[in-house]
C-alpha atoms as a PDB file:
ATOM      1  CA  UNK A   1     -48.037 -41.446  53.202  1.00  0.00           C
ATOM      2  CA  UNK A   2     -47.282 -40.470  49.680  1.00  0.00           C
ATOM      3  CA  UNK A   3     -45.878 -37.494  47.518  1.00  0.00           C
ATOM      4  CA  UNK A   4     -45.805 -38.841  44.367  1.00  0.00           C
ATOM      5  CA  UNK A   5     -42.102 -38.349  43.855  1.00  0.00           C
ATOM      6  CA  UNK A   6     -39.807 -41.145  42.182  1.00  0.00           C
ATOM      7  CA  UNK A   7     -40.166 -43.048  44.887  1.00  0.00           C
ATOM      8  CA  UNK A   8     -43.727 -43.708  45.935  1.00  0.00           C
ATOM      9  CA  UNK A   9     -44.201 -46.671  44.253  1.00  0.00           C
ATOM     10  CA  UNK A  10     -41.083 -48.464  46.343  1.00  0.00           C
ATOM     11  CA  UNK A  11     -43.292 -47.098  49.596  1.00  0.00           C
ATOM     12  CA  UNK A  12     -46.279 -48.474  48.464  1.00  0.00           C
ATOM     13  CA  UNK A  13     -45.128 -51.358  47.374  1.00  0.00           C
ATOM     14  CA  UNK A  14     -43.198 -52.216  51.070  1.00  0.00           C
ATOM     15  CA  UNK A  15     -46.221 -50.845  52.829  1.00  0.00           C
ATOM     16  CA  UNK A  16     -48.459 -53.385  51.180  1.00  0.00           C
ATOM     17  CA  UNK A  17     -45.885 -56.335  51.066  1.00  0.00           C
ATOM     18  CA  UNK A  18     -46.046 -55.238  55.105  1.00  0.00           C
ATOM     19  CA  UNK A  19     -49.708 -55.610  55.512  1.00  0.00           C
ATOM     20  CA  UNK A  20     -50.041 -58.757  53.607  1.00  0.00           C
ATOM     21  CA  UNK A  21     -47.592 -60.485  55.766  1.00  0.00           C
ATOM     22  CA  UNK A  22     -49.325 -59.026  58.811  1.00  0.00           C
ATOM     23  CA  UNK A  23     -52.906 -59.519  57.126  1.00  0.00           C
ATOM     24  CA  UNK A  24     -53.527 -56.037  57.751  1.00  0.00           C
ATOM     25  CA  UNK A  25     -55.212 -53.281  55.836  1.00  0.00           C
ATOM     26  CA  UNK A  26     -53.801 -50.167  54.305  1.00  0.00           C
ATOM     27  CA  UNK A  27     -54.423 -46.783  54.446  1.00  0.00           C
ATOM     28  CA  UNK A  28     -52.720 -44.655  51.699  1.00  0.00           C
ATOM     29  CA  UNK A  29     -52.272 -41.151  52.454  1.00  0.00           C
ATOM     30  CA  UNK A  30     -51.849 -38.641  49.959  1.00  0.00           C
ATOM     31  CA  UNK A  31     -51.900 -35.194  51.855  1.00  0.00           C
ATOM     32  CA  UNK A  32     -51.888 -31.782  49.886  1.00  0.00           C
ATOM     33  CA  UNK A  33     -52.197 -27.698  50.118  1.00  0.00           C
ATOM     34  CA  UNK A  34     -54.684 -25.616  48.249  1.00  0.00           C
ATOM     35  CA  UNK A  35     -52.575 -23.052  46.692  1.00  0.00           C
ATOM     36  CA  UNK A  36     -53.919 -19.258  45.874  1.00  0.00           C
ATOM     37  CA  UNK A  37     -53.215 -17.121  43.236  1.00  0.00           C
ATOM     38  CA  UNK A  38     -51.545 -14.116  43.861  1.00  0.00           C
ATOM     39  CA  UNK A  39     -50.819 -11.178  41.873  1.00  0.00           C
ATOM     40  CA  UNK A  40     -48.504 -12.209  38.480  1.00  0.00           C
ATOM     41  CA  UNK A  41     -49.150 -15.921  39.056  1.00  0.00           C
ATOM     42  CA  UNK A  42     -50.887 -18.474  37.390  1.00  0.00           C
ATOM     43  CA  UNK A  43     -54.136 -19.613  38.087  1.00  0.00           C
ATOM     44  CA  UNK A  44     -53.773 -22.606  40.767  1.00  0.00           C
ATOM     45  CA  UNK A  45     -54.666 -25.897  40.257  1.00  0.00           C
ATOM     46  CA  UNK A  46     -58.658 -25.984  41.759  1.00  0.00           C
ATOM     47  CA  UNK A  47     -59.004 -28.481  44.329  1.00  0.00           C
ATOM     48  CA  UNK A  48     -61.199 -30.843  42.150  1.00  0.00           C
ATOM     49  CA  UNK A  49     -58.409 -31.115  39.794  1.00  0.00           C
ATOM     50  CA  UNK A  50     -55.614 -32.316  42.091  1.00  0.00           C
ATOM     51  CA  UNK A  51     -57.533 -34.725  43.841  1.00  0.00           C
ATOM     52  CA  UNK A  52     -58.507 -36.150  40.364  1.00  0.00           C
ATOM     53  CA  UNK A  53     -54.612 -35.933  39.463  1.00  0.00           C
ATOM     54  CA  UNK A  54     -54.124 -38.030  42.745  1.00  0.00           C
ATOM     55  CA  UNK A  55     -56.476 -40.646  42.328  1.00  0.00           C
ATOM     56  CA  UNK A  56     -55.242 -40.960  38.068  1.00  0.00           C
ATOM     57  CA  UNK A  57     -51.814 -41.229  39.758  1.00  0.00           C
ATOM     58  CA  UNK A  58     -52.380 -43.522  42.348  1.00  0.00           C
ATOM     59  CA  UNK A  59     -54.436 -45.818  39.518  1.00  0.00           C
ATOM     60  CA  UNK A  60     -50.906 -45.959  37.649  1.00  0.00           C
ATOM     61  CA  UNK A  61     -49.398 -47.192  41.007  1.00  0.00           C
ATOM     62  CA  UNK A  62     -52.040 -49.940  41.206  1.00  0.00           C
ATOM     63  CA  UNK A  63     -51.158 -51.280  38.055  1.00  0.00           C
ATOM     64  CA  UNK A  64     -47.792 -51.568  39.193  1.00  0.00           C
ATOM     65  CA  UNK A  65     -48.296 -53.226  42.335  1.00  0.00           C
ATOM     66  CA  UNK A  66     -50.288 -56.705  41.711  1.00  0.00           C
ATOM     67  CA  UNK A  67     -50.192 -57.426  45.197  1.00  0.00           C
ATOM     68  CA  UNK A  68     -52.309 -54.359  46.428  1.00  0.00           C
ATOM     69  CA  UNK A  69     -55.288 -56.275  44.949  1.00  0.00           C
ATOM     70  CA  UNK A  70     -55.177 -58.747  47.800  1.00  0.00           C
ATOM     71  CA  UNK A  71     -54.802 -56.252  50.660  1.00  0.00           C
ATOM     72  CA  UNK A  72     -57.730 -54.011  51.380  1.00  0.00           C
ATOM     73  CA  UNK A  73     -57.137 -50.570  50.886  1.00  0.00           C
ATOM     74  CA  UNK A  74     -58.310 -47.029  50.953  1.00  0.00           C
ATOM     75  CA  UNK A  75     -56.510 -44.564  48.943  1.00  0.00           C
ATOM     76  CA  UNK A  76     -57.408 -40.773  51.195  1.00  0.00           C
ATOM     77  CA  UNK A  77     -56.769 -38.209  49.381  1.00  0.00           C
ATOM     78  CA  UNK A  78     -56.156 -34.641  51.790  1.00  0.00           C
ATOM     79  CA  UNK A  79     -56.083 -30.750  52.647  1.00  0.00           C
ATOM     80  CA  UNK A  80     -54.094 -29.956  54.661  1.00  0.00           C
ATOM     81  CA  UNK A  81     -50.343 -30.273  56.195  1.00  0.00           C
ATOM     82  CA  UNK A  82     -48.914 -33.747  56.263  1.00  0.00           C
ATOM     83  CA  UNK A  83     -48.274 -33.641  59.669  1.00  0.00           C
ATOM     84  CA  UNK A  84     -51.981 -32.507  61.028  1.00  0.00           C
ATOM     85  CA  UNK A  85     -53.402 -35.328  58.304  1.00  0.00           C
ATOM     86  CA  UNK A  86     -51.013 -38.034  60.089  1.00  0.00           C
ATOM     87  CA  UNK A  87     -51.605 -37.189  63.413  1.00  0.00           C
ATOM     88  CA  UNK A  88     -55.483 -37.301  62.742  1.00  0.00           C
ATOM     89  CA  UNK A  89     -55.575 -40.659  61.119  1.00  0.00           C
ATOM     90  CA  UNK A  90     -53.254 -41.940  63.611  1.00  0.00           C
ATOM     91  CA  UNK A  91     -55.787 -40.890  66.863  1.00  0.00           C
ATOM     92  CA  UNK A  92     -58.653 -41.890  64.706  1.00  0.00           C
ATOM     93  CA  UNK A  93     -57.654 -45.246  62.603  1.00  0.00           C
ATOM     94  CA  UNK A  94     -55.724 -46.972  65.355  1.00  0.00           C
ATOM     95  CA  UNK A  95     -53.041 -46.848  62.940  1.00  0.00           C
ATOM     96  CA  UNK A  96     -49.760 -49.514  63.857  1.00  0.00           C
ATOM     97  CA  UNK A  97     -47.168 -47.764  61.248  1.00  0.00           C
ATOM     98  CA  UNK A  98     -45.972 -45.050  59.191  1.00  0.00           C
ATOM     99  CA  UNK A  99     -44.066 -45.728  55.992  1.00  0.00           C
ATOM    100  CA  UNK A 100     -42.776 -42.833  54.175  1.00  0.00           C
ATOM    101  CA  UNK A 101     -39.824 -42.436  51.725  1.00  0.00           C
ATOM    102  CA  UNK A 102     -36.445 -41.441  53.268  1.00  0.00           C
ATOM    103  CA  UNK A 103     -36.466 -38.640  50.662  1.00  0.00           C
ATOM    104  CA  UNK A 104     -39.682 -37.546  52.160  1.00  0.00           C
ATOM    105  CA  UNK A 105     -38.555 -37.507  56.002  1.00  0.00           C
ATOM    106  CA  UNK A 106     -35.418 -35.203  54.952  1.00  0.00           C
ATOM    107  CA  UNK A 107     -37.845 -32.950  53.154  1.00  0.00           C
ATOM    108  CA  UNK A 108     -39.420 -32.594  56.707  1.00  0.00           C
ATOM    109  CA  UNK A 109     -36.498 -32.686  58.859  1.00  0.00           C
ATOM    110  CA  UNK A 110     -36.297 -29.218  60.119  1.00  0.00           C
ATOM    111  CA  UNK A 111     -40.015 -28.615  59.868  1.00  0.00           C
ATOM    112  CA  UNK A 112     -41.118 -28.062  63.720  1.00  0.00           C
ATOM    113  CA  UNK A 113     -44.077 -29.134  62.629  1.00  0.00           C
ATOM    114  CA  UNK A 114     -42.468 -32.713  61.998  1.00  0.00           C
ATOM    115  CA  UNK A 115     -40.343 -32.478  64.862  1.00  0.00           C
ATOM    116  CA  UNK A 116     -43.449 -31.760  67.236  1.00  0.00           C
ATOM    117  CA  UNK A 117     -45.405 -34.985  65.317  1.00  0.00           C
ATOM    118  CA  UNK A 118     -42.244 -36.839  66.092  1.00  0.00           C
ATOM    119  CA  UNK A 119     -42.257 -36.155  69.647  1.00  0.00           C
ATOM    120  CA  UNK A 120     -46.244 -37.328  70.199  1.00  0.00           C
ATOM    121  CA  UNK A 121     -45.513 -40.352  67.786  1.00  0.00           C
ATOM    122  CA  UNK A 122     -47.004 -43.339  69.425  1.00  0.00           C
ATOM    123  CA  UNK A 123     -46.409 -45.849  66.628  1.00  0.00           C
ATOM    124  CA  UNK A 124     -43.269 -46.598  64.426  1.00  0.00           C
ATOM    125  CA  UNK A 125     -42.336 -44.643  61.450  1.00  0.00           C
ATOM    126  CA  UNK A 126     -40.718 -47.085  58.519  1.00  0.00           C
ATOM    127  CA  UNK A 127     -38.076 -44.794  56.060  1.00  0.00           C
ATOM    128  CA  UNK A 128     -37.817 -46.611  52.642  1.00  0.00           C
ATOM    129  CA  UNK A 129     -35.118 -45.858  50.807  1.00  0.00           C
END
C-alpha cells in the first residue's frame, strides 16, 4: 500500500525486489477519501482528478524502478479507508504480504480501525523504513 509520501518509492521498490525473488505478482494499493466541500472551503479535488493524479504519480515511480517491468503488476487505485481496502483485497486476492512504510504504520497506530485490521491479520505486514 502506498501514500505517496517521501517514501513510497523505497516501498515499492522492496515490494517488487520481494516478488521477483519469490516470482510473485504485485498488487499496488493506493487507497484514498473523497473529500466534500463545506462552507468557506475550497472546492475538493473531484474524484476523476485524484485518481488521474495517482496513476501520473505512480508513472513517475515506474520510471524509477526498472525492475517493476519484469514483475507483473496492477496498480488499484481506491475509495475508501485504507484499512476496509486492505482487508478486502486480502479476503479476495489471496494476498501473502503487506508492505507499507514505517512512516505510514505510525500514522495509523492509534487508529482502532488499524488496530482491529491488525487483530484479523492473517498474513505478514513488512514496515520499510
Amino acid at each position: 500500500m502506498i501514500d505517496f509520501s517521501v517514501n513510497t518509492e523505497k516501498v515499492v521498490k522492496w515490494a517488487a525486489e520481494d516478488a521477483f525473488d519469490h516470482q510473485a505478482s504485485l498488487s499496488i494499493l493506493y487507497p484514498y477519501r473523497l473529500k466534500f466541500q463545506r462552507d468557506g472551503e475550497e472546492k475538493p479535488m473531484a474524484k476523476k482528478q485524484q485518481e488521474t493524479e495517482a496513476m501520473e504519480g505512480f508513472q513517475k515511480i515506474k520510471a524509477a524502478i526498472p525492475i517493476l517491468k519484469d514483475i507483473p503488476h496492477d496498480f488499484l487505485v481506491e475509495v475508501g479507508f485504507a484499512t476496509d481496502r486492505l482487508e478486502a483485497h486480502m479476503q479476495d486476492e489471496g494476498m501473502s504480504l503487506i508492505v507499507l512504510s514505517r512512516e505510514m504504520a505510525r500514522m495509523v497506530e492509534n487508529d482502532n480501525n488499524w488496530n482491529t485490521l491488525l487483530k484479523r491479520l492473517t498474513i505478514p505486514i513488512v514496515l520499510v523504513p
